[in-house]
PDB file of N, CA and C in Angstrom:
ATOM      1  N   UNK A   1     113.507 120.334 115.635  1.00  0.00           N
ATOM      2  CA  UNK A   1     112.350 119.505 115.938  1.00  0.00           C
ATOM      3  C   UNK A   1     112.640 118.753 117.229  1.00  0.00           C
ATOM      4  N   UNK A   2     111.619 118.847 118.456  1.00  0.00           N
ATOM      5  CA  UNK A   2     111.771 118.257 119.584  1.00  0.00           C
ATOM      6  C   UNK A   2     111.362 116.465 119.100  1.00  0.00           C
ATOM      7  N   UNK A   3     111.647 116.186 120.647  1.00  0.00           N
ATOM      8  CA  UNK A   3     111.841 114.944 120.202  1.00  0.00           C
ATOM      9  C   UNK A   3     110.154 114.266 120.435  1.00  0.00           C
ATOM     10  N   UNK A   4     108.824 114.809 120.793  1.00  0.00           N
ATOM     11  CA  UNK A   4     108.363 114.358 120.848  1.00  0.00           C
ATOM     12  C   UNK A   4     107.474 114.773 119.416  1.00  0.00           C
ATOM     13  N   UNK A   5     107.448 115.738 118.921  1.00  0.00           N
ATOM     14  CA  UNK A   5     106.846 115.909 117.344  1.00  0.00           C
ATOM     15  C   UNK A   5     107.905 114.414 116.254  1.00  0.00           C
ATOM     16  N   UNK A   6     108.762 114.679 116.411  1.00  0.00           N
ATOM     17  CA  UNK A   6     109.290 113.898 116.094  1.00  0.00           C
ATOM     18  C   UNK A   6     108.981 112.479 116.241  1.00  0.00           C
ATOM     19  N   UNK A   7     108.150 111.763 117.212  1.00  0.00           N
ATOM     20  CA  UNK A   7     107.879 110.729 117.402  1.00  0.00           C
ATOM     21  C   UNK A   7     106.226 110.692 116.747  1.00  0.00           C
ATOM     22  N   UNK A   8     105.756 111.879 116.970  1.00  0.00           N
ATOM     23  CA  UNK A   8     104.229 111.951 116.436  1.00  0.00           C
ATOM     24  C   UNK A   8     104.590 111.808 114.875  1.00  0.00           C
ATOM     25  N   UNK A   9     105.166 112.334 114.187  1.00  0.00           N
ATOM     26  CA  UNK A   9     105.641 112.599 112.428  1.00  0.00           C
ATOM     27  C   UNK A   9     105.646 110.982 112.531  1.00  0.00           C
ATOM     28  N   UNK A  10     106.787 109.974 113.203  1.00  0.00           N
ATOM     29  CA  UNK A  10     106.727 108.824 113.127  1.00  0.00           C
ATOM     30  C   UNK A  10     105.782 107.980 112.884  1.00  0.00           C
ATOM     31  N   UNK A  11     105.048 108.396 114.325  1.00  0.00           N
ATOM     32  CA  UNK A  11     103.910 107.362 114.198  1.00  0.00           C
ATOM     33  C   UNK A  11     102.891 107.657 112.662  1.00  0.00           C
ATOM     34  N   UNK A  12     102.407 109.178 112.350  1.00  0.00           N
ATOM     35  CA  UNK A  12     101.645 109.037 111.123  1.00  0.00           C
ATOM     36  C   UNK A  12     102.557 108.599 110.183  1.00  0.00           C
ATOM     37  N   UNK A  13     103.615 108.033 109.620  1.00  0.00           N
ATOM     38  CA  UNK A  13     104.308 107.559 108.352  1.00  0.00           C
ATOM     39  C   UNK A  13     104.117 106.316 108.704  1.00  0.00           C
ATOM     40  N   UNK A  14     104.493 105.796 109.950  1.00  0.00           N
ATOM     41  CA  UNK A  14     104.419 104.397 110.301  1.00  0.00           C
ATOM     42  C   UNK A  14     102.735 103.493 109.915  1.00  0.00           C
ATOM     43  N   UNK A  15     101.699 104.397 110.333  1.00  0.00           N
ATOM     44  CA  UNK A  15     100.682 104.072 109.879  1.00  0.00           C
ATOM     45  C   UNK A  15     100.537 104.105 108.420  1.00  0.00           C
ATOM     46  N   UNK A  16     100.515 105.270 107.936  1.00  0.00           N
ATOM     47  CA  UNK A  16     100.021 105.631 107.001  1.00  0.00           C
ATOM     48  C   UNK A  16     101.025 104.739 105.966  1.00  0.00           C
ATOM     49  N   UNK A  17     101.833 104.287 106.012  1.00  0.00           N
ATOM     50  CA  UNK A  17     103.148 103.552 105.022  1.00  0.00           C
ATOM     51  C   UNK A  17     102.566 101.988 105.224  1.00  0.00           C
ATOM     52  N   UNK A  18     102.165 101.851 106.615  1.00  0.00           N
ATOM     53  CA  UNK A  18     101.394 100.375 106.602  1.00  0.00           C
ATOM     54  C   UNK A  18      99.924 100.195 106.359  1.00  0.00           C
ATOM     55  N   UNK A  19      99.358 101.044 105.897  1.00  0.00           N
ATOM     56  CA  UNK A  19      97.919 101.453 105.146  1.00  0.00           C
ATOM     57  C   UNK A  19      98.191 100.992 104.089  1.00  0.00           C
ATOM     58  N   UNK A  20      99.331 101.549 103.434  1.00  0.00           N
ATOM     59  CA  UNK A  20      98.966 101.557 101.485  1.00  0.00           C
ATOM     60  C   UNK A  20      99.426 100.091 101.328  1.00  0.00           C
ATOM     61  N   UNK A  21     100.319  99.321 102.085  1.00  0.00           N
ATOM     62  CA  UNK A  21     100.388  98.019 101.086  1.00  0.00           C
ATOM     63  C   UNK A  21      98.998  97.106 101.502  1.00  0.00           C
ATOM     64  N   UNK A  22      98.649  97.022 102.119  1.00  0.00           N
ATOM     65  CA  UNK A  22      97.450  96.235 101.966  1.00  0.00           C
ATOM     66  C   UNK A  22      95.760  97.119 101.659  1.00  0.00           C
ATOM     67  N   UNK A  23      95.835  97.866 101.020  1.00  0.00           N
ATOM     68  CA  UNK A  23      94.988  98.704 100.411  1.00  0.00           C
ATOM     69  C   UNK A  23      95.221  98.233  98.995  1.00  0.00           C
ATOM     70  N   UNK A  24      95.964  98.338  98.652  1.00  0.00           N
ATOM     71  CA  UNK A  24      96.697  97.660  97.378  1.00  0.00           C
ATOM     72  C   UNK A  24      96.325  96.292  97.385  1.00  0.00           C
ATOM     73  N   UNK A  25      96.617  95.305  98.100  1.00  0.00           N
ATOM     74  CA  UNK A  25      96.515  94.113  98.361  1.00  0.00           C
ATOM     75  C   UNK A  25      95.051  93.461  98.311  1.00  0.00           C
ATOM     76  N   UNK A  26      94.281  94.482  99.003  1.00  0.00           N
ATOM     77  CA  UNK A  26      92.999  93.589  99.223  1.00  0.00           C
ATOM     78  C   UNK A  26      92.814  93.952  97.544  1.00  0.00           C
ATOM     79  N   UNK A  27      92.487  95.155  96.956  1.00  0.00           N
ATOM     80  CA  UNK A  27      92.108  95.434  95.738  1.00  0.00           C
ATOM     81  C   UNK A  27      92.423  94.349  95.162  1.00  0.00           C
ATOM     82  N   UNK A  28      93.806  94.089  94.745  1.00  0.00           N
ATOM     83  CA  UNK A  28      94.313  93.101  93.342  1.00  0.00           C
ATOM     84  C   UNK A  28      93.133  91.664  93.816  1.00  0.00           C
ATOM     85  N   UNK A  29      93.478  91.457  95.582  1.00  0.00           N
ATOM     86  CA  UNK A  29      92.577  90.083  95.910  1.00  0.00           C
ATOM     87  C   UNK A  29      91.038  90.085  95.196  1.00  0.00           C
ATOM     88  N   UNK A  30      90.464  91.188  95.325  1.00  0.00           N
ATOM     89  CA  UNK A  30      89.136  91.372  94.937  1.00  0.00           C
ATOM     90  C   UNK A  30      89.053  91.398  93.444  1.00  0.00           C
ATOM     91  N   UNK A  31      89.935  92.368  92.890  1.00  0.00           N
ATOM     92  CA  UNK A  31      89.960  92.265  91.328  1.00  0.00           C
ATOM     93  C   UNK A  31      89.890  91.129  90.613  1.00  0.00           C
ATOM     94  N   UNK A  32      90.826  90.273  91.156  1.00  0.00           N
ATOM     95  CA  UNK A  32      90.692  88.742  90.573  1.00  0.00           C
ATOM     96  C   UNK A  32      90.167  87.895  91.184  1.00  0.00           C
ATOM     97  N   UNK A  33      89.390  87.899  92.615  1.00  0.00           N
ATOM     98  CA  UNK A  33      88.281  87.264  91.961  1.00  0.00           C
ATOM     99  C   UNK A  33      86.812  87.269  91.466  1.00  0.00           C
ATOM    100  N   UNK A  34      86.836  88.904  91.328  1.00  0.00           N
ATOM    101  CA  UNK A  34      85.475  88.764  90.366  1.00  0.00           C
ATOM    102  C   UNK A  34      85.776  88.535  89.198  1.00  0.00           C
ATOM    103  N   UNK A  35      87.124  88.243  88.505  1.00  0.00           N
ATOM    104  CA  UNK A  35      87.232  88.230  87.189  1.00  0.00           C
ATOM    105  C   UNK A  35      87.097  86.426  87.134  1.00  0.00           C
ATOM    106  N   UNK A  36      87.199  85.910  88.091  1.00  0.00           N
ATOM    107  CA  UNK A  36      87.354  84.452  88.390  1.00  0.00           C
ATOM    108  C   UNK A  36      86.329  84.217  88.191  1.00  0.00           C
ATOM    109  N   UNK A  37      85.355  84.838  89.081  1.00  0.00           N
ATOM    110  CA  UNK A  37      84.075  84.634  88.998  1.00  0.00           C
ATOM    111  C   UNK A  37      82.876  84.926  87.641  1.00  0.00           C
ATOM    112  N   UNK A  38      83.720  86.195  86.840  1.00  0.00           N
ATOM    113  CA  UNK A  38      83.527  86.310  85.861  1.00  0.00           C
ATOM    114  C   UNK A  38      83.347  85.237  84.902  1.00  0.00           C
ATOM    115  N   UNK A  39      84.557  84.751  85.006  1.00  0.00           N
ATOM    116  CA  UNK A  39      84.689  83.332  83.888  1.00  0.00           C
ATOM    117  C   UNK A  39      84.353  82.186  84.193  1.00  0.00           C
ATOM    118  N   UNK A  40      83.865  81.799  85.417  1.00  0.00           N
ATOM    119  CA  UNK A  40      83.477  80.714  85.881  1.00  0.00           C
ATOM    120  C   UNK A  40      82.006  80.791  86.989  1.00  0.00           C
ATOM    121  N   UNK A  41      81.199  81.083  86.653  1.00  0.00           N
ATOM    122  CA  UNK A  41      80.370  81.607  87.749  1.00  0.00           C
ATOM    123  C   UNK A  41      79.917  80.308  88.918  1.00  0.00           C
ATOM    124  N   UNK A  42      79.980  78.998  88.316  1.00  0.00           N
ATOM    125  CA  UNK A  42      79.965  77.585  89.568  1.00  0.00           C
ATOM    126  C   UNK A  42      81.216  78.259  90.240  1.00  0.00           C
ATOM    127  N   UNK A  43      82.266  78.504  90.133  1.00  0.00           N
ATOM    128  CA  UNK A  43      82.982  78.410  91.074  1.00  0.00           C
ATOM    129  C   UNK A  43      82.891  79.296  92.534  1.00  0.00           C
ATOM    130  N   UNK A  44      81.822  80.231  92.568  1.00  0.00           N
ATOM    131  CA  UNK A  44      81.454  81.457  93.713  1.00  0.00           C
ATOM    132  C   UNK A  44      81.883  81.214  94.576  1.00  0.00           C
ATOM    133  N   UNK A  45      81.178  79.675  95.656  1.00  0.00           N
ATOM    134  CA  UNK A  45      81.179  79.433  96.496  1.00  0.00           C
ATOM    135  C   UNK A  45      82.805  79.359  97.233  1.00  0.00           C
ATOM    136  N   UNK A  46      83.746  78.907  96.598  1.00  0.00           N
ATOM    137  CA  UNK A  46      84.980  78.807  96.947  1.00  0.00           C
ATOM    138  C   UNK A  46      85.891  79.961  96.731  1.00  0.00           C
ATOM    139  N   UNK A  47      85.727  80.585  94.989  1.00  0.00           N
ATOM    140  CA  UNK A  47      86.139  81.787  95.252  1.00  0.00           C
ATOM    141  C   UNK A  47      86.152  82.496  96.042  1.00  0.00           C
ATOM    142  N   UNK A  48      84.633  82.670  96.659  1.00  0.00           N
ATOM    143  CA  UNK A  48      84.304  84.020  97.368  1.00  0.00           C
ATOM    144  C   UNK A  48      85.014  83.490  99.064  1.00  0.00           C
ATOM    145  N   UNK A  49      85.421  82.142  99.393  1.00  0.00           N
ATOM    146  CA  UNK A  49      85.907  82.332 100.786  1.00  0.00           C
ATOM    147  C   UNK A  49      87.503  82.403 100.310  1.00  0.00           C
ATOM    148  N   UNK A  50      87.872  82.114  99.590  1.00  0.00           N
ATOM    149  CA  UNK A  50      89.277  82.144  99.392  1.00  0.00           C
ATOM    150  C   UNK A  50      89.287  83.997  99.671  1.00  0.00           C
ATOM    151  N   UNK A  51      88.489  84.472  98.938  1.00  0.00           N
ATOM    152  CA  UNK A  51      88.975  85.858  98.768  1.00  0.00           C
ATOM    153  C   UNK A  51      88.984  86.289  99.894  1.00  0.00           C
ATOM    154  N   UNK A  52      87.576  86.096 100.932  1.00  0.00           N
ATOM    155  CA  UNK A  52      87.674  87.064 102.256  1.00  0.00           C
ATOM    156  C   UNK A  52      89.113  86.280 103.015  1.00  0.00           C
ATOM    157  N   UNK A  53      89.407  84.897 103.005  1.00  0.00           N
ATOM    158  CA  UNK A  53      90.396  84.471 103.893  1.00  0.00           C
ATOM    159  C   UNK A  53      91.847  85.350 103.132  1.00  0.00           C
ATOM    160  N   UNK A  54      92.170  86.399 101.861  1.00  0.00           N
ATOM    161  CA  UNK A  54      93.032  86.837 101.301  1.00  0.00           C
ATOM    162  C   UNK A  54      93.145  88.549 101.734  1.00  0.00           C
ATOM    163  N   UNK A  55      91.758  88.316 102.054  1.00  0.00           N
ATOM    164  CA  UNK A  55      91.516  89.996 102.893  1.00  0.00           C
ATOM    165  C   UNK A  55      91.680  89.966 104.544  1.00  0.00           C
ATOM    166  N   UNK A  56      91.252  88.713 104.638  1.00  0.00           N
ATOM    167  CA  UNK A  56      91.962  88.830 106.529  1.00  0.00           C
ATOM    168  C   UNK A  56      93.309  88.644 106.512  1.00  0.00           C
ATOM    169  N   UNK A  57      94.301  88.212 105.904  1.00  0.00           N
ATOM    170  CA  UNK A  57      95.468  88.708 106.307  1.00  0.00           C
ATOM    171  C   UNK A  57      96.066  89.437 105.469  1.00  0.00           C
ATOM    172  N   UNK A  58      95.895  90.558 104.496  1.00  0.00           N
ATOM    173  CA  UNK A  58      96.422  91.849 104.276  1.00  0.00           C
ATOM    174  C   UNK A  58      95.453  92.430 105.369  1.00  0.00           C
ATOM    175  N   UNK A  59      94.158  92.341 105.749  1.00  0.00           N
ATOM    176  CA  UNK A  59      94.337  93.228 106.494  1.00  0.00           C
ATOM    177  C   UNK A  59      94.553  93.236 108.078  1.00  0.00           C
ATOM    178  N   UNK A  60      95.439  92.424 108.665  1.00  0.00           N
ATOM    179  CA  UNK A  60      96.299  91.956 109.316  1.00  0.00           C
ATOM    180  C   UNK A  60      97.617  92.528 109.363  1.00  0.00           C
ATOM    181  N   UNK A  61      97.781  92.796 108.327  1.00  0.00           N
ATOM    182  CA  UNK A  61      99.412  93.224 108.165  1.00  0.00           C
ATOM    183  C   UNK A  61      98.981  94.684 108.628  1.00  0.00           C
ATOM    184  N   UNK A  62      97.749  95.265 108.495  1.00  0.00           N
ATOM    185  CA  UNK A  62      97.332  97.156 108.318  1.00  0.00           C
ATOM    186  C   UNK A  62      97.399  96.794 110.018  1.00  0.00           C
ATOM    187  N   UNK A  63      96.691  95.672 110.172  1.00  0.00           N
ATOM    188  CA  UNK A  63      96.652  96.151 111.778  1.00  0.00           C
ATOM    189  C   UNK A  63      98.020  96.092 112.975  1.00  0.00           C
ATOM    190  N   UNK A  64      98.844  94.738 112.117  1.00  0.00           N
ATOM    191  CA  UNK A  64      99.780  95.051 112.471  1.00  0.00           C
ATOM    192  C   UNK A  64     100.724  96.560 112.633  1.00  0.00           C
ATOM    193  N   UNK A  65     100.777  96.840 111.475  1.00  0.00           N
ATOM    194  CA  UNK A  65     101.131  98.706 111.447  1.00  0.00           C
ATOM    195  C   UNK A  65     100.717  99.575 113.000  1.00  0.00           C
ATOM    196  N   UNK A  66      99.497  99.335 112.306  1.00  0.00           N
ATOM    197  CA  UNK A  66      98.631 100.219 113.413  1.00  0.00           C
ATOM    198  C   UNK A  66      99.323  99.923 115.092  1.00  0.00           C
ATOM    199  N   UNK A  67      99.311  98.656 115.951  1.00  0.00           N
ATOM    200  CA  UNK A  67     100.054  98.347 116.638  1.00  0.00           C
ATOM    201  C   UNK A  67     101.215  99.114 116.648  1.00  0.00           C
ATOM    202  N   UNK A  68     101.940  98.872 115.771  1.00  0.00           N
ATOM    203  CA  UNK A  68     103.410  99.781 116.216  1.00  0.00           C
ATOM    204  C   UNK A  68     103.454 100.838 115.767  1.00  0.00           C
ATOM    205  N   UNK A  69     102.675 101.804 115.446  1.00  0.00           N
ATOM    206  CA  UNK A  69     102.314 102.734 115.132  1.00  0.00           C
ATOM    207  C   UNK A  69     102.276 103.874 116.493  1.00  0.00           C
ATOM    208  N   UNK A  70     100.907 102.751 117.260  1.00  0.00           N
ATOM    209  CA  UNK A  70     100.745 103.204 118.550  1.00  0.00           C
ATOM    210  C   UNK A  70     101.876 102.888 119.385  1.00  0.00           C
ATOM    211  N   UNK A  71     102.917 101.817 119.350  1.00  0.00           N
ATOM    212  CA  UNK A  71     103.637 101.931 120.206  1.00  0.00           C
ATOM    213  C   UNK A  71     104.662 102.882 120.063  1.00  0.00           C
ATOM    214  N   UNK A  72     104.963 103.330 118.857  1.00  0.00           N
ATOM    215  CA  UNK A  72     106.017 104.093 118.917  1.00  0.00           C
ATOM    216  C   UNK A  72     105.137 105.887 118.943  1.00  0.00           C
ATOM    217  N   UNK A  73     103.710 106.081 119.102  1.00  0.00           N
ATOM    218  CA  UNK A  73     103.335 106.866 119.910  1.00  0.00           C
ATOM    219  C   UNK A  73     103.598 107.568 121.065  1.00  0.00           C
ATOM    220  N   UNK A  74     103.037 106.109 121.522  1.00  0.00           N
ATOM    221  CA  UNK A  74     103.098 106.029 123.280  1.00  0.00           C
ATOM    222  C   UNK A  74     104.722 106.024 123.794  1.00  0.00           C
ATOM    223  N   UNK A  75     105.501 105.929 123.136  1.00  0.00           N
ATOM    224  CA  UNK A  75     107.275 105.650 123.415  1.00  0.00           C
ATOM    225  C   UNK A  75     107.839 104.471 123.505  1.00  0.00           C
ATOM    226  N   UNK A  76     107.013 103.787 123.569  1.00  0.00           N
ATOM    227  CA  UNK A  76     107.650 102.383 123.926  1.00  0.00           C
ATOM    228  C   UNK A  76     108.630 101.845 123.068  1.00  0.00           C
ATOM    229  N   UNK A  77     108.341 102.063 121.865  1.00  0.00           N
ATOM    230  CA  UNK A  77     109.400 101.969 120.518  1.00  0.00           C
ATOM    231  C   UNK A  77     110.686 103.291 120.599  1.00  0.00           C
TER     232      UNK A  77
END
């Protein structure tokens, strides 16, 4: 294997490995809090920003990935 397939194989694991934990992440965030919301339905208003502010940074961490994903694309990594 040359060395530049070799860097392409990289970059898709590098992504694709920083995909699944916050794919995972937002889910459980969302799961609980409709179950929150389930059991408490006054509480929406706060639930529901807690949750999106729990989905901007897992999905933060994906974009992080993505970033070095591309850098170790492009070679820089």
């Amino acid at each position: 294997m040359d060395a530049e397939a070799a860097r392409l194989l990289a970059t898709a694991l590098a992504f694709g490995l920083a995909a699944i934990g916050p794919g995972v992440g937002i889910g459980l965030v969302v799961s609980g809090a409709l179950q929150a919301m389930g059991r408490n339905p006054e509480a929406q208003g706060s639930l529901t920003t807690t949750m999106f502010i729990g989905i901007v940074f897992a999905e933060a961490l994906a974009i992080f990935g993505l970033v070095i994903a591309f850098l170790i694309g492009f070679g820089v990594l």
